[in-house]
Protein backbone atom coordinates (compact mmCIF):
# COMPACT_ATOMS: atom_id res chain seq x y z
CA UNK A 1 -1.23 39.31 -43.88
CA UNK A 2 -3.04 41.97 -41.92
CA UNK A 3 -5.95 40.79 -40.14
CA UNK A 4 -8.66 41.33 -37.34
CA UNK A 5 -10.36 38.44 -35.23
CA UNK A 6 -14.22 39.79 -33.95
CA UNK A 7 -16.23 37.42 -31.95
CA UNK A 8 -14.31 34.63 -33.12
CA UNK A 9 -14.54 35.43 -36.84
CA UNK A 10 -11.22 36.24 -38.57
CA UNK A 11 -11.25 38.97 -41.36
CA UNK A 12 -8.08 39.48 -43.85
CA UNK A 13 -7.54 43.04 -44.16
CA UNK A 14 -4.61 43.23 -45.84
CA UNK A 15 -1.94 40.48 -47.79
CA UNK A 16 0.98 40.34 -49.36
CA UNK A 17 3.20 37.48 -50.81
CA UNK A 18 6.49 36.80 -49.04
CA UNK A 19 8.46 33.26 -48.81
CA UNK A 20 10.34 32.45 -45.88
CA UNK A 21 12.82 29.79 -46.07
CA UNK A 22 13.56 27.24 -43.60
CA UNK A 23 15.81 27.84 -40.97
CA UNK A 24 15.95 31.63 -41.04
CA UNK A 25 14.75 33.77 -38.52
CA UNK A 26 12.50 37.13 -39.46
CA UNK A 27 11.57 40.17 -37.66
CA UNK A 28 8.23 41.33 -37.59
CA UNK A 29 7.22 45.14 -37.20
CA UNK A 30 3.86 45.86 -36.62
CA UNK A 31 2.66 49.46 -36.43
CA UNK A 32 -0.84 50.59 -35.55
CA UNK A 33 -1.14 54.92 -36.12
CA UNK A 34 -4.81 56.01 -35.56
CA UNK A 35 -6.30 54.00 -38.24
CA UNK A 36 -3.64 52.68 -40.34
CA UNK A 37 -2.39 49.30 -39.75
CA UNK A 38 1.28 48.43 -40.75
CA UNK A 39 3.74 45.43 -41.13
CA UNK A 40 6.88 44.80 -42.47
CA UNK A 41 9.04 41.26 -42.32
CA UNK A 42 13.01 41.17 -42.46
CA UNK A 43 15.75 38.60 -42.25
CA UNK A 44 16.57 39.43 -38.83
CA UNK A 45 20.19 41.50 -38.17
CA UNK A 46 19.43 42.87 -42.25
CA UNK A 47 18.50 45.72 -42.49
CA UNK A 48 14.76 46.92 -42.31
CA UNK A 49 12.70 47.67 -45.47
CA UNK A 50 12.65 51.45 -45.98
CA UNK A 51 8.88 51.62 -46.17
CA UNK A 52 6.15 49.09 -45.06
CA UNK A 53 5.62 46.22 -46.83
CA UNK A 54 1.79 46.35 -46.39
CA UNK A 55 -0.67 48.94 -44.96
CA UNK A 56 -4.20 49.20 -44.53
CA UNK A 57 -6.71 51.04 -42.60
CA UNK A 58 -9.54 49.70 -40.03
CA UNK A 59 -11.97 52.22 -38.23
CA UNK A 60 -14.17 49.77 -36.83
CA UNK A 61 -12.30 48.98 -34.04
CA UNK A 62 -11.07 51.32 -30.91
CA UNK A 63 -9.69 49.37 -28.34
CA UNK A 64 -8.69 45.41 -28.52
CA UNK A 65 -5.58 43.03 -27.95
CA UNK A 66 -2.88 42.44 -30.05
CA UNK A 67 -1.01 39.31 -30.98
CA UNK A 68 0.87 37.20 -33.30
CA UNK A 69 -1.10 34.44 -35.30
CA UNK A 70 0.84 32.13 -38.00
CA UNK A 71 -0.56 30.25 -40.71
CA UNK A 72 1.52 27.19 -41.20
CA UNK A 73 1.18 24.76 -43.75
CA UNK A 74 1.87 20.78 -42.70
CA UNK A 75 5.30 20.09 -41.63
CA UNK A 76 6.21 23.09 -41.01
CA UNK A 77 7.40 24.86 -37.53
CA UNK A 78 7.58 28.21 -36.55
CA UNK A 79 9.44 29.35 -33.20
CA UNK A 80 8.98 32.80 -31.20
CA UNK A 81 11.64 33.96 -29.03
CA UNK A 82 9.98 37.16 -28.18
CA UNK A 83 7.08 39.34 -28.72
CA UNK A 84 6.81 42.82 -27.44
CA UNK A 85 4.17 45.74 -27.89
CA UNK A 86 4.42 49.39 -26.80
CA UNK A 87 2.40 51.93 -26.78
CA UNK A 88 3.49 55.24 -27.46
């Protein structure tokens, strides 16, 4: 899911179904292009998806943070090992 957080209020923008299963680790791309917002989600050291697997566009927002927020349901864990963003 693609969203945006403003004063505290979270808005989805964007979502797609995908099923992780336990014990596999993903990679996450995120790509942000003027307007459009991008994501895709991989079984990390597979090879990436040719084309996004969801895209959007926002123009209400110019500047802001970004960061990584999960939605887990009960019992279940999810581990980071790293998180980078670039601007280019």
């Amino acid at each position: 899911m693609i969203s945006k957080t403003v004063g505290w209020t979270v808005t989805k923008l964007k979502s797609v179904a995908f099923t992780a299963t336990a014990g596999t680790s993903y990679t996450i791309d995120f790509s942000v292009v003027g307007t459009t917002l991008s994501a895709s989600v991989w079984k990390t050291g597979n090879t990436p998806p040719s084309s996004w697997m969801a895209t959007t566009t926002d123009s209400t927002l110019s500047s802001g943070f970004c960061g990584v927020l999960v939605y887990l349901t009960n019992g279940v864990n999810a581990d980071f090992t790293s998180f980078l963003a670039t601007s280019h």
